[in-house]
C-alpha atoms as a PDB file:
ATOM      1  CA  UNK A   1     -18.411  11.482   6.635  1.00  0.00           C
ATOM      2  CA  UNK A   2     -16.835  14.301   6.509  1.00  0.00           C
ATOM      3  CA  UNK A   3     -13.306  15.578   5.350  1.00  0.00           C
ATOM      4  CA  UNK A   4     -10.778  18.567   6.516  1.00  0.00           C
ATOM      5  CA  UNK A   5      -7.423  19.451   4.563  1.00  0.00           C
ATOM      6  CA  UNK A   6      -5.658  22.024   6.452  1.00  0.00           C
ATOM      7  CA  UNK A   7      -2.143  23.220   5.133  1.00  0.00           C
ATOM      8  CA  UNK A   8       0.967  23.014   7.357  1.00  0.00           C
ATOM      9  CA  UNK A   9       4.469  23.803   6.009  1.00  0.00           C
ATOM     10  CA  UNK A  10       3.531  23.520   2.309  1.00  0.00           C
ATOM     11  CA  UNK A  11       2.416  19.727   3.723  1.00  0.00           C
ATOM     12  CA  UNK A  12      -0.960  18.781   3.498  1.00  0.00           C
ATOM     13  CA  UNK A  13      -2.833  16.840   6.216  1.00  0.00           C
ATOM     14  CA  UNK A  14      -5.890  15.277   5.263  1.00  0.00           C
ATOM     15  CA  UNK A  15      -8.151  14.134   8.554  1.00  0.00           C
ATOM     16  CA  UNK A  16     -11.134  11.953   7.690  1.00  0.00           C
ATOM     17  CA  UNK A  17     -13.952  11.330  10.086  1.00  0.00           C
ATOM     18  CA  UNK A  18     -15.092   8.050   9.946  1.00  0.00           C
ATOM     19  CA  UNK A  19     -17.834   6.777  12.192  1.00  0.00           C
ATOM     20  CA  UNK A  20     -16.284   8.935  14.848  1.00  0.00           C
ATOM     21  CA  UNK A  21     -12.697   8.304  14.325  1.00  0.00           C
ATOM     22  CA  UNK A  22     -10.046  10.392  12.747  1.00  0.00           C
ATOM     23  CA  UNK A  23      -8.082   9.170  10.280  1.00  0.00           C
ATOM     24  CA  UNK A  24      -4.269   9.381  10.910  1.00  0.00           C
ATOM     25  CA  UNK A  25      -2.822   9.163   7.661  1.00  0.00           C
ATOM     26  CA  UNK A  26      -4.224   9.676   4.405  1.00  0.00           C
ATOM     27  CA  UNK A  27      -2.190   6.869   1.979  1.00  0.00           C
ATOM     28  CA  UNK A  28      -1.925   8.646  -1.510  1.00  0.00           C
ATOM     29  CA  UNK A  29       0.459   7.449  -4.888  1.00  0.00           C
ATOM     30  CA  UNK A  30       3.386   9.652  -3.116  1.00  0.00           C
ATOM     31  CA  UNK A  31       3.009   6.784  -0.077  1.00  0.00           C
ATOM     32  CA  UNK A  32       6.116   4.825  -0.579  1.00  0.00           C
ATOM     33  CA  UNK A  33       5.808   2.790   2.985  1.00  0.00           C
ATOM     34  CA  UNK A  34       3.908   2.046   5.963  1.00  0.00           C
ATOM     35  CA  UNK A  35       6.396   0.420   8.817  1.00  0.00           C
ATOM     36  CA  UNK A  36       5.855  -0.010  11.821  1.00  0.00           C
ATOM     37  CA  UNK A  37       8.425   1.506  14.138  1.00  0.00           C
ATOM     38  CA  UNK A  38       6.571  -0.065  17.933  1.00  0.00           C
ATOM     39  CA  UNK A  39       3.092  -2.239  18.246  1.00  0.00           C
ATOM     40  CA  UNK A  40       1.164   1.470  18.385  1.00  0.00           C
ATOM     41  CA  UNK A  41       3.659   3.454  16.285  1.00  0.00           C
ATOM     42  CA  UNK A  42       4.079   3.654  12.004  1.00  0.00           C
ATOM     43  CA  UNK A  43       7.108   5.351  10.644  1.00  0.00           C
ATOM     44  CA  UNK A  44       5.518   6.886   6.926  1.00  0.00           C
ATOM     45  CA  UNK A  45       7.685   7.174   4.108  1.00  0.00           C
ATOM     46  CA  UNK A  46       6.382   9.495   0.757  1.00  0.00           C
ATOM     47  CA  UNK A  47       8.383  10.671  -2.122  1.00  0.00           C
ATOM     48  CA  UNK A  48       9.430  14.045  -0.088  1.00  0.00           C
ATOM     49  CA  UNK A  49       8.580  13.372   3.634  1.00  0.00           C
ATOM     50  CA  UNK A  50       8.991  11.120   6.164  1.00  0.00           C
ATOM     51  CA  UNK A  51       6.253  10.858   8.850  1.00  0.00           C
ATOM     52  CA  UNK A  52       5.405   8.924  12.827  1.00  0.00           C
ATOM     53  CA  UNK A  53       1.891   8.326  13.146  1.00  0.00           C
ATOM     54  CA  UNK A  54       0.393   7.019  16.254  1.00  0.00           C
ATOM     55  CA  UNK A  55      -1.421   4.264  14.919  1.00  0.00           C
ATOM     56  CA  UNK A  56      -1.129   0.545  13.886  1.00  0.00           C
ATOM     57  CA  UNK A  57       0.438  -0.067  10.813  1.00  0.00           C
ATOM     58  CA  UNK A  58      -3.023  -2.056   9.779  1.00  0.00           C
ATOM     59  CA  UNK A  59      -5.091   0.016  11.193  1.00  0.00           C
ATOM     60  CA  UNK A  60      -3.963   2.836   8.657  1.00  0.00           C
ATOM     61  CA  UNK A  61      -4.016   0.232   5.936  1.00  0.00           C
ATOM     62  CA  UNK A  62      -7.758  -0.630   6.914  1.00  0.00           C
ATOM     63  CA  UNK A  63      -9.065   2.580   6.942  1.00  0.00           C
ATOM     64  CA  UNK A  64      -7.797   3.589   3.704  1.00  0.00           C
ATOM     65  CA  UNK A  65      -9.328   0.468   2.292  1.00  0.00           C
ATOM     66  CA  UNK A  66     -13.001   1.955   3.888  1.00  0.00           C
ATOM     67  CA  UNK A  67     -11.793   5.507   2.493  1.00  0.00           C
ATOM     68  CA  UNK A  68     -11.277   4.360  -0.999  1.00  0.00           C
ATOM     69  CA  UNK A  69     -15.068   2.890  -0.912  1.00  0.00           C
ATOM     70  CA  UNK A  70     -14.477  -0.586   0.052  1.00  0.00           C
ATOM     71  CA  UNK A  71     -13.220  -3.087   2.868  1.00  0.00           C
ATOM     72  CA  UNK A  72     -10.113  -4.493   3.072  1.00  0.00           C
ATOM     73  CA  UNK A  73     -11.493  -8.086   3.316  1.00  0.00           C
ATOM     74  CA  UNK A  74     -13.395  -7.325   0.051  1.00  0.00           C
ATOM     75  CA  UNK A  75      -9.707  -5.852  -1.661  1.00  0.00           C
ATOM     76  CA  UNK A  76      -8.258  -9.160  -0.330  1.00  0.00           C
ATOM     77  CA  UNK A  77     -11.131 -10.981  -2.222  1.00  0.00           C
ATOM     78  CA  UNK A  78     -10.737  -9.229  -5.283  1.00  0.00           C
ATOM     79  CA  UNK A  79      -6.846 -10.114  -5.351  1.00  0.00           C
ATOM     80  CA  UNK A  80      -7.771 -13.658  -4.241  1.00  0.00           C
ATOM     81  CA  UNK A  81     -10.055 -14.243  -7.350  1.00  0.00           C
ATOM     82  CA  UNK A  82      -7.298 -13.323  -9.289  1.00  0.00           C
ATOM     83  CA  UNK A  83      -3.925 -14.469  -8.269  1.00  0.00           C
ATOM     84  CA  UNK A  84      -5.328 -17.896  -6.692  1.00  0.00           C
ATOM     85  CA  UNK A  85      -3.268 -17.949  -3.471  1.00  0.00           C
ATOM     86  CA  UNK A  86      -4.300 -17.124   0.202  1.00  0.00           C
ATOM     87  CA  UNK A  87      -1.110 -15.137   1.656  1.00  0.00           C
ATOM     88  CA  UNK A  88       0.497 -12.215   1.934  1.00  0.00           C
ATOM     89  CA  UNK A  89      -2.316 -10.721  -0.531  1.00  0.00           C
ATOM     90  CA  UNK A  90      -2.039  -7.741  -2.277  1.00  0.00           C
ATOM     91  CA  UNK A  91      -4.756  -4.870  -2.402  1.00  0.00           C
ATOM     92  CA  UNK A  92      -5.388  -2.229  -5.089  1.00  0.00           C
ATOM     93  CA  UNK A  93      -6.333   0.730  -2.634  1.00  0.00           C
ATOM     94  CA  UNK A  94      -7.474   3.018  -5.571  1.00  0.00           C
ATOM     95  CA  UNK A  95      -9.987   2.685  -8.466  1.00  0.00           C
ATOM     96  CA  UNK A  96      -7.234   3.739 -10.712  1.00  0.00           C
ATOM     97  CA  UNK A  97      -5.246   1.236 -10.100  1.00  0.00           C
ATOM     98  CA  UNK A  98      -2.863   4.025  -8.964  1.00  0.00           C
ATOM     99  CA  UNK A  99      -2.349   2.044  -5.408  1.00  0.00           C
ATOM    100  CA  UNK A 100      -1.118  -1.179  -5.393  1.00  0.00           C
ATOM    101  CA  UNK A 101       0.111  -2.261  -1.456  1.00  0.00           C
ATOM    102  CA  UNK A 102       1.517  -5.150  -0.787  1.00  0.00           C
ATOM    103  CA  UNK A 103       2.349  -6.513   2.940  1.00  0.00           C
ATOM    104  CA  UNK A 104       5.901  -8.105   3.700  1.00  0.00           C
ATOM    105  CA  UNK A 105       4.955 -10.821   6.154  1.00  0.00           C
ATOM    106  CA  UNK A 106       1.327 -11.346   7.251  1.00  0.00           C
ATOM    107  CA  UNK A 107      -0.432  -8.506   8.100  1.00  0.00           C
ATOM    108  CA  UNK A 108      -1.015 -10.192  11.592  1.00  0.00           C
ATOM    109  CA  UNK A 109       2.116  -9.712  12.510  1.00  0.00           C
ATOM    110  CA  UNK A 110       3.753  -6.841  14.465  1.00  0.00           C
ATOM    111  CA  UNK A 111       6.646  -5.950  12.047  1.00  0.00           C
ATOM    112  CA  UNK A 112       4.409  -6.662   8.835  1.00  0.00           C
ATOM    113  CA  UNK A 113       5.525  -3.313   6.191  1.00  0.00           C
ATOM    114  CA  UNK A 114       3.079  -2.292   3.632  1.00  0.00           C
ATOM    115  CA  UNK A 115       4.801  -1.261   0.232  1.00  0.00           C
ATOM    116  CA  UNK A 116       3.238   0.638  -2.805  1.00  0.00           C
ATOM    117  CA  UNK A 117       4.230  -1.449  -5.635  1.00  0.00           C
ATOM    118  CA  UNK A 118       3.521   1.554  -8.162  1.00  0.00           C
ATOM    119  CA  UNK A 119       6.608   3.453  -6.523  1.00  0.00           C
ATOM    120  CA  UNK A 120       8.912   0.710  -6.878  1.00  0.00           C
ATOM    121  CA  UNK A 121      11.924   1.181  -9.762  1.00  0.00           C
ATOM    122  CA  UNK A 122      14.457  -1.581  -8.545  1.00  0.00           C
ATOM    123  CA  UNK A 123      15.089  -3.975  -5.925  1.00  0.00           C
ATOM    124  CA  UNK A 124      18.514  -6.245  -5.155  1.00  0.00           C
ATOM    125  CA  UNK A 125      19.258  -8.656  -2.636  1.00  0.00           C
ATOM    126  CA  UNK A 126      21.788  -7.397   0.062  1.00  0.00           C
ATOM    127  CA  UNK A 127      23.671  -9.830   2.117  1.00  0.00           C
ATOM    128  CA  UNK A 128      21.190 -13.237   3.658  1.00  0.00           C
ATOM    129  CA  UNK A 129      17.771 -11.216   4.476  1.00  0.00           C
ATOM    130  CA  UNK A 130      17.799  -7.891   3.280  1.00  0.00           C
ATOM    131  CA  UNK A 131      16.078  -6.678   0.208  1.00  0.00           C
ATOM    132  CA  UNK A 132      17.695  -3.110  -0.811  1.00  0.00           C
ATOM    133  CA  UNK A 133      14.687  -0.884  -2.817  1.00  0.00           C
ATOM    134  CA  UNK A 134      15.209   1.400  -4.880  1.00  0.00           C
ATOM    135  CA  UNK A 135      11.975   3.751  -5.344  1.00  0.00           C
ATOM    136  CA  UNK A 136      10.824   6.473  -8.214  1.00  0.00           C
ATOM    137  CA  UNK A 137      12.085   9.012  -6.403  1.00  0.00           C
ATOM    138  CA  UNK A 138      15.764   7.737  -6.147  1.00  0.00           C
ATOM    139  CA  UNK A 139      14.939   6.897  -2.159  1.00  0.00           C
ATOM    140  CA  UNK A 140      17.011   3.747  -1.313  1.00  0.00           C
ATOM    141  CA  UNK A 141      15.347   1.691   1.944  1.00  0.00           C
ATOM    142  CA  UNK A 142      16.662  -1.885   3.097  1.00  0.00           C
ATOM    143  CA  UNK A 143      13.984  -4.236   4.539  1.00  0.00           C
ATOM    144  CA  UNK A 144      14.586  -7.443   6.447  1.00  0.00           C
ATOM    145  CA  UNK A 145      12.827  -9.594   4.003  1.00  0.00           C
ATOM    146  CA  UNK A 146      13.734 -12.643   1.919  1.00  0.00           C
ATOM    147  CA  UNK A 147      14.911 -12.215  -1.768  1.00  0.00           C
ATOM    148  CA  UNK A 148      12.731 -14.849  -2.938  1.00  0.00           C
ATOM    149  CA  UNK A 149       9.482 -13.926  -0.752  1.00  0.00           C
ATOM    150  CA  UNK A 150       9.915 -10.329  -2.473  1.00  0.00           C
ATOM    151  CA  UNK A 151      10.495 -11.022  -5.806  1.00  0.00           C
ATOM    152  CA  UNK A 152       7.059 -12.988  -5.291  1.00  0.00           C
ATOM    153  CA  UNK A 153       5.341 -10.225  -3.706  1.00  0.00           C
ATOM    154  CA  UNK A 154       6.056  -8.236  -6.799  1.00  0.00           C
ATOM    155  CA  UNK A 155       5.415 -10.679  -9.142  1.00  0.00           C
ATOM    156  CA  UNK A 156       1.524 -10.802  -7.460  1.00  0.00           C
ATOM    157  CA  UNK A 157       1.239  -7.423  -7.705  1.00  0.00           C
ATOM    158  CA  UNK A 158       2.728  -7.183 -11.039  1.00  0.00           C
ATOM    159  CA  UNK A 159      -0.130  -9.862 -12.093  1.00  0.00           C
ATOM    160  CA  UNK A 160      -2.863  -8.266 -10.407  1.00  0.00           C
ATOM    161  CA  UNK A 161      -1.892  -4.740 -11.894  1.00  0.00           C
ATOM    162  CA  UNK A 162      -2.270  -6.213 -15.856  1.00  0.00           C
ATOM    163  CA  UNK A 163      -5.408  -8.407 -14.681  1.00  0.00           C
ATOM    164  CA  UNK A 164      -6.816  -5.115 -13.235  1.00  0.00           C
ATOM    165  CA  UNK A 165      -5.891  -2.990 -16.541  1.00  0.00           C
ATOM    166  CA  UNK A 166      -7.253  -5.804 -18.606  1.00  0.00           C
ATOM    167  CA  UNK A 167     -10.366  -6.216 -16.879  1.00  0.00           C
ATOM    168  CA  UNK A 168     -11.031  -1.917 -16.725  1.00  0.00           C
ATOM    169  CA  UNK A 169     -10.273  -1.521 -20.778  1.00  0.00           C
ATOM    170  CA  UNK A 170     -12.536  -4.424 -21.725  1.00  0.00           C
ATOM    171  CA  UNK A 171     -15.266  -2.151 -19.667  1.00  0.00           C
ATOM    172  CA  UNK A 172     -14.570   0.644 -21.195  1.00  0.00           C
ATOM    173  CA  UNK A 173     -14.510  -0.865 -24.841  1.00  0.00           C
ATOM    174  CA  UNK A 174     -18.087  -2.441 -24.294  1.00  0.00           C
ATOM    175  CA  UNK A 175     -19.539   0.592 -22.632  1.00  0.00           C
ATOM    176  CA  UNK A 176     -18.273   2.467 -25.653  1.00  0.00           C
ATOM    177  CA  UNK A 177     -20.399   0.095 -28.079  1.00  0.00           C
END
């Protein structure tokens, strides 16, 4: 493996080589969302820049997952053992716990969006299907997405954030013994 940073415009670009591939984007806790703008084309949002990446929105999602140290099927396990459902899972990227994503529809689908739960401060319902969000950084995005089916995404997330917390201090109390 090996890594490159190489600084353009005061903007970082991380490029990871990974079993022969580059990396296209590295997700970090300024990541706000991954959407896909075509089937081979990913519109990036962060806290201060906005980004097209030439890749599947998945595919960027996956390779993070293998970046961070694991797979994404073993993330999706992890959440599974926790939040005992089977859909729209969501993954903590980081070991911090810094990275929570969560996918708006299946992540088999073309127009799936990955969110980072971490940088979300509000969310409202707007009109039939649109959620309007409300990030940290005072970024306002509307997504075609049911109220309901959003307010449950967060609610996983918001479960799997205390369960991870929980789980990480009750290591670090008996290591400390």
């Amino acid at each position: 493996r090996q890594y490159f940073c190489v600084r353009v415009q005061a903007i970082y670009i991380f490029i990871y080589m990974f079993g022969g591939d580059i990396m296209d984007y590295f997700i970090t806790k300024d990541t706000l969302l991954i959407m896909p703008i075509t089937k081979t084309q990913t519109k990036i949002l962060e806290n201060e820049n906005v980004m097209l990446v030439d890749s599947k929105t998945f595919k960027i999602v996956n390779d993070n997952c293998k970046l961070y140290g694991s797979t994404y099927l073993n993330r999706v396990e992890f959440s599974k053992t926790i939040l005992n459902c089977r859909c729209k899972m969501p993954i903590i990227l980081d070991n911090e716990g810094n990275i929570i994503l969560f996918p708006t529809t299946s992540k088999r689908q073309d127009h799936c969006t990955w969110l980072n739960y971490n940088n979300i401060k509000s969310y409202k319902k707007q009109g039939y299907s649109d959620v309007v969000i409300t990030f940290l950084s005072g970024i306002k995005i509307a997504i075609n997405m049911s109220y309901y089916t959003f307010e449950r995404q967060i609610n996983k997330c918001h479960r799997l954030k205390l369960d991870y917390l929980e789980k990480k201090v009750l290591n670090v109390y008996k290591n400390a013994r």
